[in-house]
C-alpha atoms as a PDB file:
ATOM      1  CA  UNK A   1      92.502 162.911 -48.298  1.00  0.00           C
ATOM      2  CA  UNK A   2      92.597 162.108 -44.356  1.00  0.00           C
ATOM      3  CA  UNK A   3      95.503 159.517 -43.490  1.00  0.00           C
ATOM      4  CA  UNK A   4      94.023 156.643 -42.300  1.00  0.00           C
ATOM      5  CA  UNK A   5      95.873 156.264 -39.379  1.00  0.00           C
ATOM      6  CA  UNK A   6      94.630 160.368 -37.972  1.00  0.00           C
ATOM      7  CA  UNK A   7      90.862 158.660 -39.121  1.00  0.00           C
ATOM      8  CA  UNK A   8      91.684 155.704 -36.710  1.00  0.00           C
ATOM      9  CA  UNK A   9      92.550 157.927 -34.056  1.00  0.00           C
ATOM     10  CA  UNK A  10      90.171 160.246 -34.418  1.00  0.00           C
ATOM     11  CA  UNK A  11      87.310 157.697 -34.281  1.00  0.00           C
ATOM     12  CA  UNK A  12      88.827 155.984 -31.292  1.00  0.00           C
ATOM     13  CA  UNK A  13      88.771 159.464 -29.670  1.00  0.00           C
ATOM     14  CA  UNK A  14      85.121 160.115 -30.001  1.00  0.00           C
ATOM     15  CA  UNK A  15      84.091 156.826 -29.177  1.00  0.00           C
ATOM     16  CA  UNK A  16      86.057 157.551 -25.795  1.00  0.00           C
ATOM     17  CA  UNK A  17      85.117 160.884 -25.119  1.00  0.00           C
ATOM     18  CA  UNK A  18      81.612 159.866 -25.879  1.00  0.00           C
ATOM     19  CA  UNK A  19      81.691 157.574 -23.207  1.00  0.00           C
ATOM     20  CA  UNK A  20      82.928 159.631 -20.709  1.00  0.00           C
ATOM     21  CA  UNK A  21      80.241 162.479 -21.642  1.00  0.00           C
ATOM     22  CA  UNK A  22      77.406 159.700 -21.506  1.00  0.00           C
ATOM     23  CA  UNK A  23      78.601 158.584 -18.124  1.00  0.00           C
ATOM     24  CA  UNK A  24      77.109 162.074 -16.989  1.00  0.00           C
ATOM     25  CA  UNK A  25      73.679 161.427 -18.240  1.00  0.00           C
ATOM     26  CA  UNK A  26      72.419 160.425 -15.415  1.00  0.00           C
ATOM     27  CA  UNK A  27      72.392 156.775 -16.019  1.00  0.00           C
ATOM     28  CA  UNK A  28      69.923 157.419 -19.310  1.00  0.00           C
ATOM     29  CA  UNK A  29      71.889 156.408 -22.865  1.00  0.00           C
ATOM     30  CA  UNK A  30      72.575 158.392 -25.675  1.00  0.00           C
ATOM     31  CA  UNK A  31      69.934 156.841 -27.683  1.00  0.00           C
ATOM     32  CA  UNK A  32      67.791 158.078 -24.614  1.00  0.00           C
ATOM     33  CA  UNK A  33      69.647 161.505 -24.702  1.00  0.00           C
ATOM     34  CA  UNK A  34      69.055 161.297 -29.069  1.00  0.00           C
ATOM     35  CA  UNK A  35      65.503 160.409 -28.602  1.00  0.00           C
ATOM     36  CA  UNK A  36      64.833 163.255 -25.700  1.00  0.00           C
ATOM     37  CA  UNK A  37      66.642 166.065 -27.775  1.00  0.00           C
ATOM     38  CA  UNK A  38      64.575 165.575 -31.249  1.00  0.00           C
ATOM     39  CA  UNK A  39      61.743 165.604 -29.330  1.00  0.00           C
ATOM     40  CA  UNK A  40      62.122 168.405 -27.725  1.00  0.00           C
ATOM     41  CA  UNK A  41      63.760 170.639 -30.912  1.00  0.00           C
ATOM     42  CA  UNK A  42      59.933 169.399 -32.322  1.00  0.00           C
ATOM     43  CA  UNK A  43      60.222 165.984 -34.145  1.00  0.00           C
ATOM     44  CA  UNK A  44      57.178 164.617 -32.792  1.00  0.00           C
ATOM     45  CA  UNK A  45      56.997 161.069 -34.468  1.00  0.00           C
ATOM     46  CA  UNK A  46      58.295 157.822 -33.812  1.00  0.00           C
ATOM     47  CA  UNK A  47      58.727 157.567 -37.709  1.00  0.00           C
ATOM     48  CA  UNK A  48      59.912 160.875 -37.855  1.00  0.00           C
ATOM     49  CA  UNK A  49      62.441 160.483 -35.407  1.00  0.00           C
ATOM     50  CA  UNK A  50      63.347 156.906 -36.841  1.00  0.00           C
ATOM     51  CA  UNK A  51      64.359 158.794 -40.475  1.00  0.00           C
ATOM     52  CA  UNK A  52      65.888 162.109 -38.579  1.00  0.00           C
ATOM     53  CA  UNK A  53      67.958 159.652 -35.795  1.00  0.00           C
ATOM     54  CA  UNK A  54      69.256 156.773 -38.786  1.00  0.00           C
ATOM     55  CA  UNK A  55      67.867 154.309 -36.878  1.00  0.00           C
ATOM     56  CA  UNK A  56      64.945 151.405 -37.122  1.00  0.00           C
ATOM     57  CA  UNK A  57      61.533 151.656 -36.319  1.00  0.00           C
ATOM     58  CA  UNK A  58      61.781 148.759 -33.773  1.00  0.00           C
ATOM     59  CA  UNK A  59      64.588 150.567 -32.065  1.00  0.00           C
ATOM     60  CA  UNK A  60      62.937 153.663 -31.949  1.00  0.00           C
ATOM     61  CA  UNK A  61      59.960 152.083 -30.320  1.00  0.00           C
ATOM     62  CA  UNK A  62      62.168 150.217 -27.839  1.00  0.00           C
ATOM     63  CA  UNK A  63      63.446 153.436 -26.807  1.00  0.00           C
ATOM     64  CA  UNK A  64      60.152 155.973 -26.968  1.00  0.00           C
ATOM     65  CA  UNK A  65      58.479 152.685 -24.990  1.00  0.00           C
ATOM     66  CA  UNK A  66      60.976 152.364 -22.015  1.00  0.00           C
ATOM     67  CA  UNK A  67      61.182 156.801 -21.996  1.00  0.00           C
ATOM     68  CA  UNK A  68      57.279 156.259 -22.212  1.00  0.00           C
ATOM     69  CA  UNK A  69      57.579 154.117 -19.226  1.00  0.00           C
ATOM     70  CA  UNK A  70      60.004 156.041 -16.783  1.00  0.00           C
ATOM     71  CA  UNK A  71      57.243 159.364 -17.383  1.00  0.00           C
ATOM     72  CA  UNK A  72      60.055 161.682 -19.578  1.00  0.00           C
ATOM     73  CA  UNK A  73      57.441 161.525 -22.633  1.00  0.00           C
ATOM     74  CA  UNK A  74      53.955 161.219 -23.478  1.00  0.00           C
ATOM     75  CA  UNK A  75      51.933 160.005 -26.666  1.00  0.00           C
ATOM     76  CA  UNK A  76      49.059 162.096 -27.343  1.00  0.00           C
ATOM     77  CA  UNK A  77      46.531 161.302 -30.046  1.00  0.00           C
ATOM     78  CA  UNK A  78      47.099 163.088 -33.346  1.00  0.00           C
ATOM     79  CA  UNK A  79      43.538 164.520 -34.586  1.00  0.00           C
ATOM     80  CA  UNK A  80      42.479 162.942 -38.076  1.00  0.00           C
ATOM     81  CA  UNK A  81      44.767 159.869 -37.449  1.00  0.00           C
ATOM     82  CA  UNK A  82      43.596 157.397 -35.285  1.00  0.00           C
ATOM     83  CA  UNK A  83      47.221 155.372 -35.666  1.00  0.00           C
ATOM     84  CA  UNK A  84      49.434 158.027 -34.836  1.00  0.00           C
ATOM     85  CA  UNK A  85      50.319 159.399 -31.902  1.00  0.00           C
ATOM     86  CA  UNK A  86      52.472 163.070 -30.963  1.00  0.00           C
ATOM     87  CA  UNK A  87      55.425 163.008 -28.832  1.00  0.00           C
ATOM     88  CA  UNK A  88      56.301 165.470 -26.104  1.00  0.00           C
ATOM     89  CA  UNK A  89      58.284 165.624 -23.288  1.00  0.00           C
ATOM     90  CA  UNK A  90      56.759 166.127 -19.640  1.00  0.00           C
ATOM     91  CA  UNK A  91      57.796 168.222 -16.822  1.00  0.00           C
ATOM     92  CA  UNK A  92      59.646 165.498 -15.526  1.00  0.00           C
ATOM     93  CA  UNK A  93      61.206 164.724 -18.736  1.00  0.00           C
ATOM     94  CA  UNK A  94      62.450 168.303 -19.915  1.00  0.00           C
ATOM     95  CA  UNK A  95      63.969 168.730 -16.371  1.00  0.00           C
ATOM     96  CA  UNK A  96      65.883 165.638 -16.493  1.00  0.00           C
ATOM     97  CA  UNK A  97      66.753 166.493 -20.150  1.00  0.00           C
ATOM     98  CA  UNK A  98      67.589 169.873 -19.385  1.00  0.00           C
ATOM     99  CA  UNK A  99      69.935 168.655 -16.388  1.00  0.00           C
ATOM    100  CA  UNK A 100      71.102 165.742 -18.466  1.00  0.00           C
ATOM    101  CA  UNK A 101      72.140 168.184 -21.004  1.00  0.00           C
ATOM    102  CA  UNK A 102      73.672 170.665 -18.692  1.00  0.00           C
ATOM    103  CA  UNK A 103      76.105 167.445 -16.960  1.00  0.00           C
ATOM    104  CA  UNK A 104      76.866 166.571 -20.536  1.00  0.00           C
ATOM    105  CA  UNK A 105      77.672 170.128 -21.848  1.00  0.00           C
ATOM    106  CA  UNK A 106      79.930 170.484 -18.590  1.00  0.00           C
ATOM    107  CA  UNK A 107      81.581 167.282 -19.330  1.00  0.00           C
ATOM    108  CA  UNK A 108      82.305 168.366 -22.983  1.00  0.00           C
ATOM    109  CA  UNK A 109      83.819 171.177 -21.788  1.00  0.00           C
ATOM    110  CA  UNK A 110      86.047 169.841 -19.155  1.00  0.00           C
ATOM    111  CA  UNK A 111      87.396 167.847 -21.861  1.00  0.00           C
ATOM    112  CA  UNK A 112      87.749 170.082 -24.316  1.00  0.00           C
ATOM    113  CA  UNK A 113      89.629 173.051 -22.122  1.00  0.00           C
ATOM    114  CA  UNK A 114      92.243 170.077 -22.197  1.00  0.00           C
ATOM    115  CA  UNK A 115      92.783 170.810 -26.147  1.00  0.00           C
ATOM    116  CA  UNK A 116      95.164 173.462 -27.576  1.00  0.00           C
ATOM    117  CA  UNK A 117      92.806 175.269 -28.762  1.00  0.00           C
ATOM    118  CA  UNK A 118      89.074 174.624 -26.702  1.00  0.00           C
ATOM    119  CA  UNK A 119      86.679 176.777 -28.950  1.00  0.00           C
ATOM    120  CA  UNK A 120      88.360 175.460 -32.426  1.00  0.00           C
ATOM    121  CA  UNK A 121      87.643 171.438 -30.964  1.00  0.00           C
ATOM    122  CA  UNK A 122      83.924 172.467 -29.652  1.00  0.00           C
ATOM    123  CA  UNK A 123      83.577 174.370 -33.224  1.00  0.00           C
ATOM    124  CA  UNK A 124      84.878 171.037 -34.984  1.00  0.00           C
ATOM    125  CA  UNK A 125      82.410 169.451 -33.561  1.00  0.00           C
ATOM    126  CA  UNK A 126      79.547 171.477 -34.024  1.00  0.00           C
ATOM    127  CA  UNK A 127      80.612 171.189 -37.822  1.00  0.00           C
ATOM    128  CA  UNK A 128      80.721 167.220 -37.439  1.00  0.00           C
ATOM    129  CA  UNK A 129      77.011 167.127 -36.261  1.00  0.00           C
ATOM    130  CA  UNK A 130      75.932 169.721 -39.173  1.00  0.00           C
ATOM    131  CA  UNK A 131      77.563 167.299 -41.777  1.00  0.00           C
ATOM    132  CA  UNK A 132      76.003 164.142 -40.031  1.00  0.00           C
ATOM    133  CA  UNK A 133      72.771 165.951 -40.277  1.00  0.00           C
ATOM    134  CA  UNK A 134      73.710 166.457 -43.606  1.00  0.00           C
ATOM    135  CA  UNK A 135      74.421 163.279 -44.901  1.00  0.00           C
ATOM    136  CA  UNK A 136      71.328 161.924 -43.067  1.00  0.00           C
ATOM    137  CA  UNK A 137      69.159 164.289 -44.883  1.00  0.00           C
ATOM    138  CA  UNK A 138      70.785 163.163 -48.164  1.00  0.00           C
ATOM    139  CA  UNK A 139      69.985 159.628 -47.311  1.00  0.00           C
ATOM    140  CA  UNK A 140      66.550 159.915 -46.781  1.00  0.00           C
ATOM    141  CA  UNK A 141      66.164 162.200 -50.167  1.00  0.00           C
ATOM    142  CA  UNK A 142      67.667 158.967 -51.635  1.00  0.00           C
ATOM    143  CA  UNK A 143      65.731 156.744 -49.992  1.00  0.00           C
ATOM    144  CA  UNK A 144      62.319 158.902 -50.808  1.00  0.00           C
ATOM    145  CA  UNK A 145      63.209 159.208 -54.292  1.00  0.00           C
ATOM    146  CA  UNK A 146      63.906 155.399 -54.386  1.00  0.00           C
END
């Protein structure tokens, strides 16, 4: 069992660092950065990404609108389904992503070469995001079985 007080610290930690690696996004947000990344690793639904991204339909709409708006996405019909619509990225969006990513990556590492051990923090995680993905996947087993 963690001590509470290495859980508080820990959590204060990411929520710093992940402010500093946001600030190099290129004035997008991460739920900007979330929402580019799924859709470009293939989710290409708003209610797909709303399950695979733990977050609301409304917010996910919010967000695909305004990307929809600044030209980093488009909506293209989905054959058979006159309601849905497929997500992609444009040229303009998969360069900014791509860039985005790149400044954010850097970032990471710049923070992480100030660790004792660089590759066993980055590895740490890596290992975080599989168990989020994990538990999120859980969740919406749970949820589907409900």
């Amino acid at each position: 069992m963690l001590d509470q007080p290495s859980l508080v610290s820990a959590v204060r930690a990411l929520a710093r660092a992940s402010r500093i690696v946001e600030r190099a996004s290129d004035g997008l947000s991460f739920a900007d950065y979330r929402v580019l990344a799924a859709i470009s690793s293939g989710e290409e639904r708003a209610s797909r990404l709303a399950a695979r991204l733990a977050v609301g339909k409304p917010t996910i709409s919010a967000t695909v609108d305004s990307l929809h708006r600044r030209g980093l996405i488009r909506r293209d019909a989905v054959a058979g389904d006159a309601r849905a619509t497929s997500l992609a990225l444009t040229p303009e969006g998969e360069q900014l992503f791509d860039q985005m990513e790149g400044r954010m990556c850097r970032q990471l590492e710049l923070l992480a070469e100030r660790a004792p051990d660089p590759d066993a923090l980055v590895a740490s995680l890596a290992a975080l995001g599989d168990a989020v993905e994990e538990a999120v996947a859980e969740r919406r087993q749970k949820e589907a079985t409900a």
